[in-house]
C-alpha atoms as a PDB file:
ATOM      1  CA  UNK A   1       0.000   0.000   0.000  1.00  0.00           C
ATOM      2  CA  UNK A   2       0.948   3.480  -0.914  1.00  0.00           C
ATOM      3  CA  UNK A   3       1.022   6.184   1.433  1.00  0.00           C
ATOM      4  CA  UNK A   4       1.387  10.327   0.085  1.00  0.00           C
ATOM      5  CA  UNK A   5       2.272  12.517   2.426  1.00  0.00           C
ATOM      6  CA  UNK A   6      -0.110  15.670   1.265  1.00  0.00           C
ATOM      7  CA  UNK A   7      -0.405  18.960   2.872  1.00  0.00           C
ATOM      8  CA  UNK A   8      -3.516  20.090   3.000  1.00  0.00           C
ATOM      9  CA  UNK A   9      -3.715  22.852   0.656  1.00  0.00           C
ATOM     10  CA  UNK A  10      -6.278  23.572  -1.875  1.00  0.00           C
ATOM     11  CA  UNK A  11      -4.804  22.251  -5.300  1.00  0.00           C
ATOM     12  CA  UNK A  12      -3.211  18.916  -3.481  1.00  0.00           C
ATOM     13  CA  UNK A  13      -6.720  18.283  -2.286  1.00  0.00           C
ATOM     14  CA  UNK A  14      -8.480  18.857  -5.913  1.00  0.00           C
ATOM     15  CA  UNK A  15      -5.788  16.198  -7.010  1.00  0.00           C
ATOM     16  CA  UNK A  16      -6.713  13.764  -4.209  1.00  0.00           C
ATOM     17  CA  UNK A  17     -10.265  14.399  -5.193  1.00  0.00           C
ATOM     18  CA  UNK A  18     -10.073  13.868  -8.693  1.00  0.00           C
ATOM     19  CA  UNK A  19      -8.505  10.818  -8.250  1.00  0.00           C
ATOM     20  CA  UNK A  20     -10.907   9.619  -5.770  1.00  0.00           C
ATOM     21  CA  UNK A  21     -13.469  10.493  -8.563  1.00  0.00           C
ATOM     22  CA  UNK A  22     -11.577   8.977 -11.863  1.00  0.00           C
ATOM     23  CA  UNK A  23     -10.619   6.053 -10.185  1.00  0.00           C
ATOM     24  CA  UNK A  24     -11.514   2.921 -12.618  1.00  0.00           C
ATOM     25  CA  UNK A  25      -9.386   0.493 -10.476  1.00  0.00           C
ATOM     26  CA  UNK A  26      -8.667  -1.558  -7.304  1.00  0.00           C
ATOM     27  CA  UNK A  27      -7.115   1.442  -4.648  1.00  0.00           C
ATOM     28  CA  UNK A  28      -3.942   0.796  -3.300  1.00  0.00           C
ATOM     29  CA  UNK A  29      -3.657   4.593  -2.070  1.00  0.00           C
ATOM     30  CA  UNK A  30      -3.986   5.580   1.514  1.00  0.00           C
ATOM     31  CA  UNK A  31      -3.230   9.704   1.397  1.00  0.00           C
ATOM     32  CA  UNK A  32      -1.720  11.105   4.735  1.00  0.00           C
ATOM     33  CA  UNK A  33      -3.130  14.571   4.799  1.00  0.00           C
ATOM     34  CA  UNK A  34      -1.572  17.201   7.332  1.00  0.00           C
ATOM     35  CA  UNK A  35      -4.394  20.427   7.598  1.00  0.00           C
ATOM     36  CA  UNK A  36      -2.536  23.995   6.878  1.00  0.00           C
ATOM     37  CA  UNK A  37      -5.222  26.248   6.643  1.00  0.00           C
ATOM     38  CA  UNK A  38      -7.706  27.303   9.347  1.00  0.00           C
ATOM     39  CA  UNK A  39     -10.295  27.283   6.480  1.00  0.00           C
ATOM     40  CA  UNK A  40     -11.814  23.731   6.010  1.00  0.00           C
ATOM     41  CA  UNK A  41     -13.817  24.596   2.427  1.00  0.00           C
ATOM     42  CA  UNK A  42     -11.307  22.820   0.565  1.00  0.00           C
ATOM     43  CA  UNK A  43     -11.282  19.990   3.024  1.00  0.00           C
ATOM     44  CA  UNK A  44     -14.873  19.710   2.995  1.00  0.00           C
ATOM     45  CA  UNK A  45     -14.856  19.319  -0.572  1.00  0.00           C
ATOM     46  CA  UNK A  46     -12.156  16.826  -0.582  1.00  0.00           C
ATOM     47  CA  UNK A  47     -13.270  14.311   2.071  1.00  0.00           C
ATOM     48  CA  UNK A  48     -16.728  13.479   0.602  1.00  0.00           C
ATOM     49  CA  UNK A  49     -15.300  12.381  -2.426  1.00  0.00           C
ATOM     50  CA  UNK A  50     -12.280  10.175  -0.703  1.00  0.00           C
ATOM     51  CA  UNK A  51     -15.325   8.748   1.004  1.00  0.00           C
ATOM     52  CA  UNK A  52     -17.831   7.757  -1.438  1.00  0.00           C
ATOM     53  CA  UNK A  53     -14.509   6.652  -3.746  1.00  0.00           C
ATOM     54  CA  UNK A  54     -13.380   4.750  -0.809  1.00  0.00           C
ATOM     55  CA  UNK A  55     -10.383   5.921  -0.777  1.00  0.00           C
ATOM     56  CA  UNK A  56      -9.280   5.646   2.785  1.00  0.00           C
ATOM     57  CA  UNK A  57      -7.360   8.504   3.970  1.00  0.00           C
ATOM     58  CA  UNK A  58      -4.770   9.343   7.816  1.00  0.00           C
ATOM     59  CA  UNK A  59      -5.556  12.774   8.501  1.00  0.00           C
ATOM     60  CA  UNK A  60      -3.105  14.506  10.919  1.00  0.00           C
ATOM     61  CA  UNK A  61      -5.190  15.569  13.997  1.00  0.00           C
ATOM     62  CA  UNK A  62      -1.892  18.363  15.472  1.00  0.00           C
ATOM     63  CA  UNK A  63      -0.355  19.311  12.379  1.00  0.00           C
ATOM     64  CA  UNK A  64       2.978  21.487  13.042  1.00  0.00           C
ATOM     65  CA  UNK A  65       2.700  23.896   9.541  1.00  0.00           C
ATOM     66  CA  UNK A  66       0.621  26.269   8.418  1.00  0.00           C
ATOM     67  CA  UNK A  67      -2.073  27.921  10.145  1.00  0.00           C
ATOM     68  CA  UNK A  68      -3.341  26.172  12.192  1.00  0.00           C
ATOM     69  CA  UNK A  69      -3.001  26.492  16.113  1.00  0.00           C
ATOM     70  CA  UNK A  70      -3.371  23.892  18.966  1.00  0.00           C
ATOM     71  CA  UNK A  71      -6.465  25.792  19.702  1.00  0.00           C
ATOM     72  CA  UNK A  72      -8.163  24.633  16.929  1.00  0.00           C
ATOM     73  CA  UNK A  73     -10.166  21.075  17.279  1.00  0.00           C
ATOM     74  CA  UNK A  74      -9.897  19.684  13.863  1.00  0.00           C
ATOM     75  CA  UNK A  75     -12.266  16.854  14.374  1.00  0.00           C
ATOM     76  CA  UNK A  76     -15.099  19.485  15.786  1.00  0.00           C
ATOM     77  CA  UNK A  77     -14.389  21.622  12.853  1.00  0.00           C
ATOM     78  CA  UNK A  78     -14.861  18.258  10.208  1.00  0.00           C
ATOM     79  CA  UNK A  79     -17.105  15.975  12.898  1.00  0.00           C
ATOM     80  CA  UNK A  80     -19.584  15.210  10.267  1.00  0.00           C
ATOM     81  CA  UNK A  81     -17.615  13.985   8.068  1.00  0.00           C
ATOM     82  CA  UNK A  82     -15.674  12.276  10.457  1.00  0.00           C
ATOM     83  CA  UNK A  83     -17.825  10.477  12.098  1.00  0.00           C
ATOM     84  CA  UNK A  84     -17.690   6.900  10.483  1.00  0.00           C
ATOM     85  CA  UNK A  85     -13.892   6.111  11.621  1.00  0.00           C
ATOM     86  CA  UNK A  86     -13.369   2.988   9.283  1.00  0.00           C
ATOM     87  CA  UNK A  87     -13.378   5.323   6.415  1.00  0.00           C
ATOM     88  CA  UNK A  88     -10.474   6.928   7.715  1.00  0.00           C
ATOM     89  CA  UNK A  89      -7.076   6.807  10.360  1.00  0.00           C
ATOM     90  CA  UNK A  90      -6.656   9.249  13.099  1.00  0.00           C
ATOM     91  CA  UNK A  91      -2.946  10.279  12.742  1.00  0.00           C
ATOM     92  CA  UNK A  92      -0.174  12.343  15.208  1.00  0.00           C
ATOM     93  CA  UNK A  93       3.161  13.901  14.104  1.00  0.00           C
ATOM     94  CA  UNK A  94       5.379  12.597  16.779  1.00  0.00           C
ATOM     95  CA  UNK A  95       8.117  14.456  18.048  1.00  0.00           C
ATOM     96  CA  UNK A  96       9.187  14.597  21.266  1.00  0.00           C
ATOM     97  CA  UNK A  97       6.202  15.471  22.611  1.00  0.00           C
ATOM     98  CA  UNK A  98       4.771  12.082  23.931  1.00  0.00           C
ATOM     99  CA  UNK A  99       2.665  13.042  26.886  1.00  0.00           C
ATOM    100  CA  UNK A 100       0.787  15.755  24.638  1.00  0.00           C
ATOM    101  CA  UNK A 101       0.005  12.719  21.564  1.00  0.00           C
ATOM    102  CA  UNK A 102      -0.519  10.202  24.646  1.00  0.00           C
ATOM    103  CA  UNK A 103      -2.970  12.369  26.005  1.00  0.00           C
ATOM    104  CA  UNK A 104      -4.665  13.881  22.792  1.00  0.00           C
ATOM    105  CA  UNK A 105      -4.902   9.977  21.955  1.00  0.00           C
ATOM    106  CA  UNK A 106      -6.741   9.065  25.473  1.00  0.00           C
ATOM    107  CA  UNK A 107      -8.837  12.187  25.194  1.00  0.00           C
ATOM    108  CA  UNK A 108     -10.159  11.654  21.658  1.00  0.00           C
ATOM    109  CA  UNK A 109     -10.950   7.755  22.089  1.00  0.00           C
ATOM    110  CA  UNK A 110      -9.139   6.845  18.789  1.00  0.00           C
ATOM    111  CA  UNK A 111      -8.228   3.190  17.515  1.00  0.00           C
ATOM    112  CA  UNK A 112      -6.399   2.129  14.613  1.00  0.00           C
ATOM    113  CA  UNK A 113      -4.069   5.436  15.170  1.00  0.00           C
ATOM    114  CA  UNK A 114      -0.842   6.437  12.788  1.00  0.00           C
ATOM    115  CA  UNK A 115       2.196   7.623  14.457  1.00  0.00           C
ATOM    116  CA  UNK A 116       4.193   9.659  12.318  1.00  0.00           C
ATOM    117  CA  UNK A 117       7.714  10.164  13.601  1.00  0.00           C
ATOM    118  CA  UNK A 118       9.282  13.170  13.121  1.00  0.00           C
ATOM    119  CA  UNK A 119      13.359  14.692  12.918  1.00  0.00           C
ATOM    120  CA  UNK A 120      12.879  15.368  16.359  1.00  0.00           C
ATOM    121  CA  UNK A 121      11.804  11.689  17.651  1.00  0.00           C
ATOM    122  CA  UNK A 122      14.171  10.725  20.156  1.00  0.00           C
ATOM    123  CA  UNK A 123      14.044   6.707  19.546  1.00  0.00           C
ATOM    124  CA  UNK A 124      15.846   5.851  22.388  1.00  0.00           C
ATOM    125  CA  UNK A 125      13.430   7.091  24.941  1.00  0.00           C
ATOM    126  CA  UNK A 126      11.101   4.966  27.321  1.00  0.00           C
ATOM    127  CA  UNK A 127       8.277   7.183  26.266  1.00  0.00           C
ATOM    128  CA  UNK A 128       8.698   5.940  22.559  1.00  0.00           C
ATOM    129  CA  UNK A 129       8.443   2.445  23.371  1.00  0.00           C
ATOM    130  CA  UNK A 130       5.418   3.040  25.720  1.00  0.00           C
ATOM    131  CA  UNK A 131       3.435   4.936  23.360  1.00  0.00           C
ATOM    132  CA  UNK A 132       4.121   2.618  20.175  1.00  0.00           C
ATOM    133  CA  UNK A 133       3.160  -0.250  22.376  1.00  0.00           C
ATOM    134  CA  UNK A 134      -0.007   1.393  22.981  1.00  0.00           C
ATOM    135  CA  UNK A 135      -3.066  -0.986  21.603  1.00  0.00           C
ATOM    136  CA  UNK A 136      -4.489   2.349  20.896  1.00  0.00           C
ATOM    137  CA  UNK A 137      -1.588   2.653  18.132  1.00  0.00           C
ATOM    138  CA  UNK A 138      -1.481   0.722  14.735  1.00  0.00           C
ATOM    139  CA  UNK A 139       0.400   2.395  12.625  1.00  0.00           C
ATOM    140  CA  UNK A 140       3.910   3.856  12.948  1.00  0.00           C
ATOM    141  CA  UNK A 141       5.716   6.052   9.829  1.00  0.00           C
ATOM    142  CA  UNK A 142       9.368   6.687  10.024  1.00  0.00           C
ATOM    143  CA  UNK A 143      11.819   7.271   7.542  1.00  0.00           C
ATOM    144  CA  UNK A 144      14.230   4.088   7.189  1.00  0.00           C
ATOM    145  CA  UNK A 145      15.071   2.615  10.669  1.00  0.00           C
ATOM    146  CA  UNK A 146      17.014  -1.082  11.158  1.00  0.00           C
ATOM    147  CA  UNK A 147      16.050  -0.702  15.005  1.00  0.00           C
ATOM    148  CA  UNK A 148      12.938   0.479  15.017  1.00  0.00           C
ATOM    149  CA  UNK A 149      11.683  -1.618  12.289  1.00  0.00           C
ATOM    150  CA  UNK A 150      12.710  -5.199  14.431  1.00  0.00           C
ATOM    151  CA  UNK A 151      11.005  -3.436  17.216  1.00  0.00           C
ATOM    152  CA  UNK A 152       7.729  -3.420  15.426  1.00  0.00           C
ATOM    153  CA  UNK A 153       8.566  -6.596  13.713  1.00  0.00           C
ATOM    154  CA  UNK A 154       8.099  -7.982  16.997  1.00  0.00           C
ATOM    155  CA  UNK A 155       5.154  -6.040  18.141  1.00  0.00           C
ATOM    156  CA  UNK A 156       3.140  -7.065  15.344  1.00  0.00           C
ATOM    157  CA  UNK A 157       2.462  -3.543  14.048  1.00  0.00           C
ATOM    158  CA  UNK A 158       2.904  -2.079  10.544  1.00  0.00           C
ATOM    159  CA  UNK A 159       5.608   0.147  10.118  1.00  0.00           C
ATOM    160  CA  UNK A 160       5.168   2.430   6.691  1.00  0.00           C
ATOM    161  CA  UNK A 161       8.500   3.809   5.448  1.00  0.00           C
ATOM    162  CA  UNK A 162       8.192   7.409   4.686  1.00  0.00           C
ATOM    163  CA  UNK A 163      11.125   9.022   1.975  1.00  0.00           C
ATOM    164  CA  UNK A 164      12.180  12.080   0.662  1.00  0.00           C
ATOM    165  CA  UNK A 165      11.980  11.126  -3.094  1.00  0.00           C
ATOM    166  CA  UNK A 166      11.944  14.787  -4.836  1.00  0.00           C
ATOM    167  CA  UNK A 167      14.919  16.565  -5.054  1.00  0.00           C
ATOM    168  CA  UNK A 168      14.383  20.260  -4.689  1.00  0.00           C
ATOM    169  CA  UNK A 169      16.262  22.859  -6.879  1.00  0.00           C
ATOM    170  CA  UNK A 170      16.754  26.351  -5.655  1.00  0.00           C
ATOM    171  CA  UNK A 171      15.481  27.716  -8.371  1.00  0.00           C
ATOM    172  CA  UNK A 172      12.684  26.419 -11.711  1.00  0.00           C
ATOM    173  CA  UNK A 173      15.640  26.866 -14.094  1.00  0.00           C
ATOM    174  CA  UNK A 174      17.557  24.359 -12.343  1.00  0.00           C
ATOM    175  CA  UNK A 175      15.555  21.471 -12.951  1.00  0.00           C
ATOM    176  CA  UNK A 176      16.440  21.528 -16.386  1.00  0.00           C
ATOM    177  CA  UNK A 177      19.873  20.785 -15.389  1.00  0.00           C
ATOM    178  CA  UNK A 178      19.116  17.475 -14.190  1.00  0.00           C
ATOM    179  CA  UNK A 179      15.828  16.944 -16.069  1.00  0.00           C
ATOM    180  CA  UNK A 180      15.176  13.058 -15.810  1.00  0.00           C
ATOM    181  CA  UNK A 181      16.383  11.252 -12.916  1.00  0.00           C
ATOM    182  CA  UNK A 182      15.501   8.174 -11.022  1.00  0.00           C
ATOM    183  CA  UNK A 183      12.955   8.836  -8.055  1.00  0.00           C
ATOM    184  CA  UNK A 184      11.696   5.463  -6.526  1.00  0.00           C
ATOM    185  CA  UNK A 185      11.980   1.794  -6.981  1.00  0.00           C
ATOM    186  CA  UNK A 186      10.626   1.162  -3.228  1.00  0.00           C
ATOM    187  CA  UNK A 187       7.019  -0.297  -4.262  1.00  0.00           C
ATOM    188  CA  UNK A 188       9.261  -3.305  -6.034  1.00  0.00           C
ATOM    189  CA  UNK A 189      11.064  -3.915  -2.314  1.00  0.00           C
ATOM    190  CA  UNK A 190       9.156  -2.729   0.496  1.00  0.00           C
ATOM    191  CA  UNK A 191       7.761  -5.939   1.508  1.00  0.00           C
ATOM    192  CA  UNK A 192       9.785  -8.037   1.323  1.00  0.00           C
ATOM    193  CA  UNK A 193      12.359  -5.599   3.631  1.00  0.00           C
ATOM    194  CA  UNK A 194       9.173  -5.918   6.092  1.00  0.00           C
ATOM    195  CA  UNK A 195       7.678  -2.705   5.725  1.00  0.00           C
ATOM    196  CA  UNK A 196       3.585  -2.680   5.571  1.00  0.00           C
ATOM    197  CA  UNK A 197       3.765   0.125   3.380  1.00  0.00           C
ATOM    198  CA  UNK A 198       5.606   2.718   1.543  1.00  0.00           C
ATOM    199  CA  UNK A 199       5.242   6.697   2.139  1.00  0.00           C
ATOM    200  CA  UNK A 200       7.037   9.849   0.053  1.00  0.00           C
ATOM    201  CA  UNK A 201       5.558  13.232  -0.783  1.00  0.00           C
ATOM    202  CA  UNK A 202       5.119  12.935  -4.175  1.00  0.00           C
ATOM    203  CA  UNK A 203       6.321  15.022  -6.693  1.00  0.00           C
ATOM    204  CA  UNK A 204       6.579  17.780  -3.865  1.00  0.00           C
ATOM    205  CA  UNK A 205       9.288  18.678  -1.510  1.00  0.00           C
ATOM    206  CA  UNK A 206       9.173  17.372   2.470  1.00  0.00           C
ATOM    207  CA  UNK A 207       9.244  20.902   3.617  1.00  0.00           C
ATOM    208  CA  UNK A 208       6.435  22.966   4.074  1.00  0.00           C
ATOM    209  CA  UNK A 209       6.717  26.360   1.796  1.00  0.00           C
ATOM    210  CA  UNK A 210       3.895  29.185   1.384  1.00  0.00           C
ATOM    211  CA  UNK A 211       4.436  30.403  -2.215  1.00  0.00           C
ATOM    212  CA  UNK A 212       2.772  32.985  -3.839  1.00  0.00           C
ATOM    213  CA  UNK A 213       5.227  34.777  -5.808  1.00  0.00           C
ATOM    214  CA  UNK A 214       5.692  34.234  -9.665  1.00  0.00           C
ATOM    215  CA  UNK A 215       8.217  32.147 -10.794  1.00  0.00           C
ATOM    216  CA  UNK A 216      11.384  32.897 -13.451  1.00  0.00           C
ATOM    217  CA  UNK A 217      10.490  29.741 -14.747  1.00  0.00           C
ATOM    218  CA  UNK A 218       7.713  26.804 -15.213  1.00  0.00           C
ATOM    219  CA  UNK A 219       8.607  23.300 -14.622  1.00  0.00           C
ATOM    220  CA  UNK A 220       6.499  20.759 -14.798  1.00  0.00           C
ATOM    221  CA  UNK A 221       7.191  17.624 -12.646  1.00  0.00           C
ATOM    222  CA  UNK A 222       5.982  13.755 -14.222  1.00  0.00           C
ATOM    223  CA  UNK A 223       6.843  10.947 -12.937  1.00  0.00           C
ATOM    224  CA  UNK A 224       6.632   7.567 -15.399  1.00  0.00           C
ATOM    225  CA  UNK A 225       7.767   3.979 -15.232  1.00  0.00           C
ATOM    226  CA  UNK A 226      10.772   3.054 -16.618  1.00  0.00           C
ATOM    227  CA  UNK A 227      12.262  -0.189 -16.588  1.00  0.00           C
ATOM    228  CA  UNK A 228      10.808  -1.564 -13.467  1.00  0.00           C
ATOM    229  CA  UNK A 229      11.897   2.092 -11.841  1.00  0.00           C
ATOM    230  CA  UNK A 230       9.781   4.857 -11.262  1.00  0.00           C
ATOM    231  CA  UNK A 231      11.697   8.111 -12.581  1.00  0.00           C
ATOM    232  CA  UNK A 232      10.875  12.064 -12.768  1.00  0.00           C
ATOM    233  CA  UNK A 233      11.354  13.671 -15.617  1.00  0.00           C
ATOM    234  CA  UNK A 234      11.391  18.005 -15.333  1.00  0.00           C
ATOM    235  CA  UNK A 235       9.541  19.776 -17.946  1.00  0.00           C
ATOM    236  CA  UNK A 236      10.904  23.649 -17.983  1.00  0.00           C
ATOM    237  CA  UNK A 237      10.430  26.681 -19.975  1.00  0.00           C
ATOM    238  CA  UNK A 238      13.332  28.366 -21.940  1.00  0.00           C
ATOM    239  CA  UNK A 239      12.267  32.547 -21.933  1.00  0.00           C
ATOM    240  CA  UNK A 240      13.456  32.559 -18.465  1.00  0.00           C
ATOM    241  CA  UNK A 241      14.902  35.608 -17.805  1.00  0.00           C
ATOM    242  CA  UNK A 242      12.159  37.427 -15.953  1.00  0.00           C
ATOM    243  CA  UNK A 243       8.803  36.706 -14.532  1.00  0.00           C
ATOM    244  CA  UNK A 244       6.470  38.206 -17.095  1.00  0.00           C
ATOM    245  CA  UNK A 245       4.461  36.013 -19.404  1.00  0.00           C
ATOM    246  CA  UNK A 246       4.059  33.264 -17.081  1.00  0.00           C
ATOM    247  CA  UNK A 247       1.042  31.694 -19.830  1.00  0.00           C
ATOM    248  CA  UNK A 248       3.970  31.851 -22.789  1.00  0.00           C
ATOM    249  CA  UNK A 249       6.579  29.986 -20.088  1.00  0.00           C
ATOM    250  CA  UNK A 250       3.838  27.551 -19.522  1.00  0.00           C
ATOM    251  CA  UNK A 251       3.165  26.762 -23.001  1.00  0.00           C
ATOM    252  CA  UNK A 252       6.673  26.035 -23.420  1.00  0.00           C
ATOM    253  CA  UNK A 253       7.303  23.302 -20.565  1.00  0.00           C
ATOM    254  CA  UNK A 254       4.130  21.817 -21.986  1.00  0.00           C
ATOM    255  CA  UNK A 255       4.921  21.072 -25.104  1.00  0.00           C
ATOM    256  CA  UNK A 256       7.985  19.176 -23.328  1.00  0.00           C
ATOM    257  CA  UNK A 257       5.739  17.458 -21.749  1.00  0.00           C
ATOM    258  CA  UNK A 258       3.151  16.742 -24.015  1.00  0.00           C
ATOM    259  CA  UNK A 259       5.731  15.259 -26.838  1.00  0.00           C
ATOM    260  CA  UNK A 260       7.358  13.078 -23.748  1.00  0.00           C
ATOM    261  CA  UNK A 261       4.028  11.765 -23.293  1.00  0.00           C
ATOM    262  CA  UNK A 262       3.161  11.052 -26.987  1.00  0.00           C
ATOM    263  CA  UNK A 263       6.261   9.234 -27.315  1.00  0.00           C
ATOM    264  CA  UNK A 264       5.910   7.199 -24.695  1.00  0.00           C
ATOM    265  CA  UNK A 265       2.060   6.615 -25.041  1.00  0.00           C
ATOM    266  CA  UNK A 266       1.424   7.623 -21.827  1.00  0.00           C
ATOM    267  CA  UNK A 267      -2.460   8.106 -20.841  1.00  0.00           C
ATOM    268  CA  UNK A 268      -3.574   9.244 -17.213  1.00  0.00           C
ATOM    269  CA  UNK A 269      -6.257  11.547 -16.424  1.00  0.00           C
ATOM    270  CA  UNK A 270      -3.672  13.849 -15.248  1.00  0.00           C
ATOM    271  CA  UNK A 271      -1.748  13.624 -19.079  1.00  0.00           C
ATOM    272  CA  UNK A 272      -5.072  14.237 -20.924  1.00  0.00           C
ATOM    273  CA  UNK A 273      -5.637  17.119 -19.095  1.00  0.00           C
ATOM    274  CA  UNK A 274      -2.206  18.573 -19.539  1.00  0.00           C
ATOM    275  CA  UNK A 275      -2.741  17.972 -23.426  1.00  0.00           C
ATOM    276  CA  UNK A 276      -6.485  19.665 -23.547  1.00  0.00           C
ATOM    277  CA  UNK A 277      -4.742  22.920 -21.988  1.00  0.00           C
ATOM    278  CA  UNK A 278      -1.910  22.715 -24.284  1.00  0.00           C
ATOM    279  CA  UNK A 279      -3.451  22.220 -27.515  1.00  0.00           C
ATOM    280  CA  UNK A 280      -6.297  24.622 -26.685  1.00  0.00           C
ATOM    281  CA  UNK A 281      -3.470  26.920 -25.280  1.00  0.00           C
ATOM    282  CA  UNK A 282      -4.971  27.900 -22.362  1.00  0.00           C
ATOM    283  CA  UNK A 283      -3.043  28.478 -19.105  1.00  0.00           C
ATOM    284  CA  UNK A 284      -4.690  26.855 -16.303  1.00  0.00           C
ATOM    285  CA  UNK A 285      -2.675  28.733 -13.396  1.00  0.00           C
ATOM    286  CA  UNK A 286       0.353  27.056 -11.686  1.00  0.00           C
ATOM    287  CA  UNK A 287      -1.286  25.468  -8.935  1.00  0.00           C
ATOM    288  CA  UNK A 288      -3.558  23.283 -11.265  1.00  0.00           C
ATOM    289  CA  UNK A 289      -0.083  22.648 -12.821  1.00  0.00           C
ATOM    290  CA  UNK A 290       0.565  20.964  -9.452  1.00  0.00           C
ATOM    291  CA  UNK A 291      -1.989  19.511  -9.163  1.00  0.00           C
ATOM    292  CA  UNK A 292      -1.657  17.340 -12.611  1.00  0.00           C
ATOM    293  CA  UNK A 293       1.625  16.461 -11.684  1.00  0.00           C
ATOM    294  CA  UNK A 294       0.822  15.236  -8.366  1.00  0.00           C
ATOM    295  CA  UNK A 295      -2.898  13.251 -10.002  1.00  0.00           C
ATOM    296  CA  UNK A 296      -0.280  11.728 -12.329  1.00  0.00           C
ATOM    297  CA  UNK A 297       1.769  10.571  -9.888  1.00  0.00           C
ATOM    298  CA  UNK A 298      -0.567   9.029  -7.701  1.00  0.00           C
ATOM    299  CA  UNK A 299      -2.471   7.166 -10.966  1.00  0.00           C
ATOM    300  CA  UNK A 300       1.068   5.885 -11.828  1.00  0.00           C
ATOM    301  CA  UNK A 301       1.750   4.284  -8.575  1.00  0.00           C
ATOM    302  CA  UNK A 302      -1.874   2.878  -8.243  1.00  0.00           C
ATOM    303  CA  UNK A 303      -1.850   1.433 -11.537  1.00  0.00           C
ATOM    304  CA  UNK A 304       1.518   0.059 -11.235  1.00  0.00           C
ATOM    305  CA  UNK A 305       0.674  -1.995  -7.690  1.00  0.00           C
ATOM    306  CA  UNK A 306      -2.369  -3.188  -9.476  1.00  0.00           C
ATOM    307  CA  UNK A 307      -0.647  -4.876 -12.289  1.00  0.00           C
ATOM    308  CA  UNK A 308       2.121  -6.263  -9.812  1.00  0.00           C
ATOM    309  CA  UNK A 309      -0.964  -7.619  -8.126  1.00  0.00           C
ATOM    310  CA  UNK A 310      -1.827  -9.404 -10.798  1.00  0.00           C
ATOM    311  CA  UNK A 311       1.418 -11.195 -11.429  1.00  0.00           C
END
């Protein structure tokens, strides 16, 4: 099983919901959403559709980014749609701060919770091992840990092993530098190296960014298949050297794109709707740029664990 790391912004929720909606085949997705905004409209938009499309989905009950404060109760604010708890899996960001998750844990009655360890997890204290070996807790995410992952092994609890697949460039323009390289092979492995699942944040980076301001250049993130693989390949405009005409830089990464795709007869939802926008040149805005690389990616990885499935 497959699961995203998302934040909860607006265009990473359309993409969740679209795929929810287009999906034609067996799931194997399980998003981890963390809220950012002290709005909930594009939330309440989102988690219908993950419902009906049973798409089952962690959401992060004391995110640490974005907007929101510890004052807000996330599961007042969304109660009605949270009220049927097999459809989704309450979920913590696990620091150091194991009396606060213990107790938010005890006082909101949860089973079936996701522990998501953080940079600032200390693994070698008591605490950890208490909490994890809570029968309140079912799932723990860490990046890669030998220890941890015995530990687990033993306590009969999935472990999901969470990466930090996209490499981040300073800078649009610099994508081009590097513009195909390999991002995962994990869904091939992950098993049988005893992990319950496998976790990344897509074609995004781990760290949480506001943006806002326009961009010297467009890139456009895809990742595809190749070999057995799963590799990124960066999409960039070339009139780079200022910020105006942000449509024109657009049309130029997309016809990158859109001749990548042709040639290697790739079909998603996410690639047909790259190719209406291009050959009808319209410019769609960069966040639903986003958010067709990141419904590509997760149609990819579904329809990829489908077909090993099958084997």
């Amino acid at each position: 099983m497959y699961y995203p790391y998302l934040r909860g912004r607006q265009f990473e929720l359309i993409a969740l919901r679209e795929y929810a909606q287009q999906l034609s085949d067996a799931n194997n997705i399980i998003p981890i959403i963390e809220p950012v905004k002290k709005i909930f409209n594009s939330m309440k938009l989102a988690l219908p559709m993950l419902i009906k499309g049973n798409v089952k989905f962690a959401l992060i009950l004391n995110p640490k980014v974005g907007e929101i404060t510890k004052t807000l109760d996330i599961t007042e604010v969304l109660k009605d749609l949270l009220a049927d708890q097999s459809k989704w899996i309450p979920a913590y960001l696990l620091g150091n701060n194991f009396s606060e998750v213990s107790d938010q844990i005890f006082n909101d009655l949860y089973n079936n919770v996701m522990l998501i360890c953080t940079d600032d997890t200390d693994y070698s204290d008591s605490k950890f091992d208490e909490i994890i070996s809570s029968p309140y807790i079912k799932y723990i995410v860490s990046k890669e840990n030998r220890s941890l992952k015995k530990k687990l092994v033993h306590m009969g609890k999935p472990f999901i092993r969470l990466d930090k697949n996209f490499h981040a460039q300073t800078s649009n323009k610099n994508y081009s530098i590097l513009e195909d390289e390999r991002f995962s092979e994990e869904y091939m492995y992950y098993e049988e190296e005893g992990y319950s699942g496998f976790s990344d944040y897509t074609v995004l980076v781990d760290e949480y960014i506001e943006s806002g301001f326009l961009p010297w250049a467009v890139a456009i993130h895809l990742t595809y298949q190749k070999n057995e693989e799963i590799w990124i390949k960066h999409f960039v405009s070339d009139s780079n050297d200022g910020t105006s005409n942000i449509q024109g830089k657009f049309a130029e990464a997309a016809a990158k794109a859109v001749a990548f795709l042709d040639e290697k007869d790739i079909h998603t939802y996410a690639s047909e709707e790259l190719r209406e926008y291009y050959y009808s040149k319209s410019y769609p805005g960069l966040g639903m740029v986003k958010k067709i690389s990141i419904k590509n990616h997760l149609e990819l990885i579904n329809g990829i664990l489908n077909t090993a499935q099958l084997l």
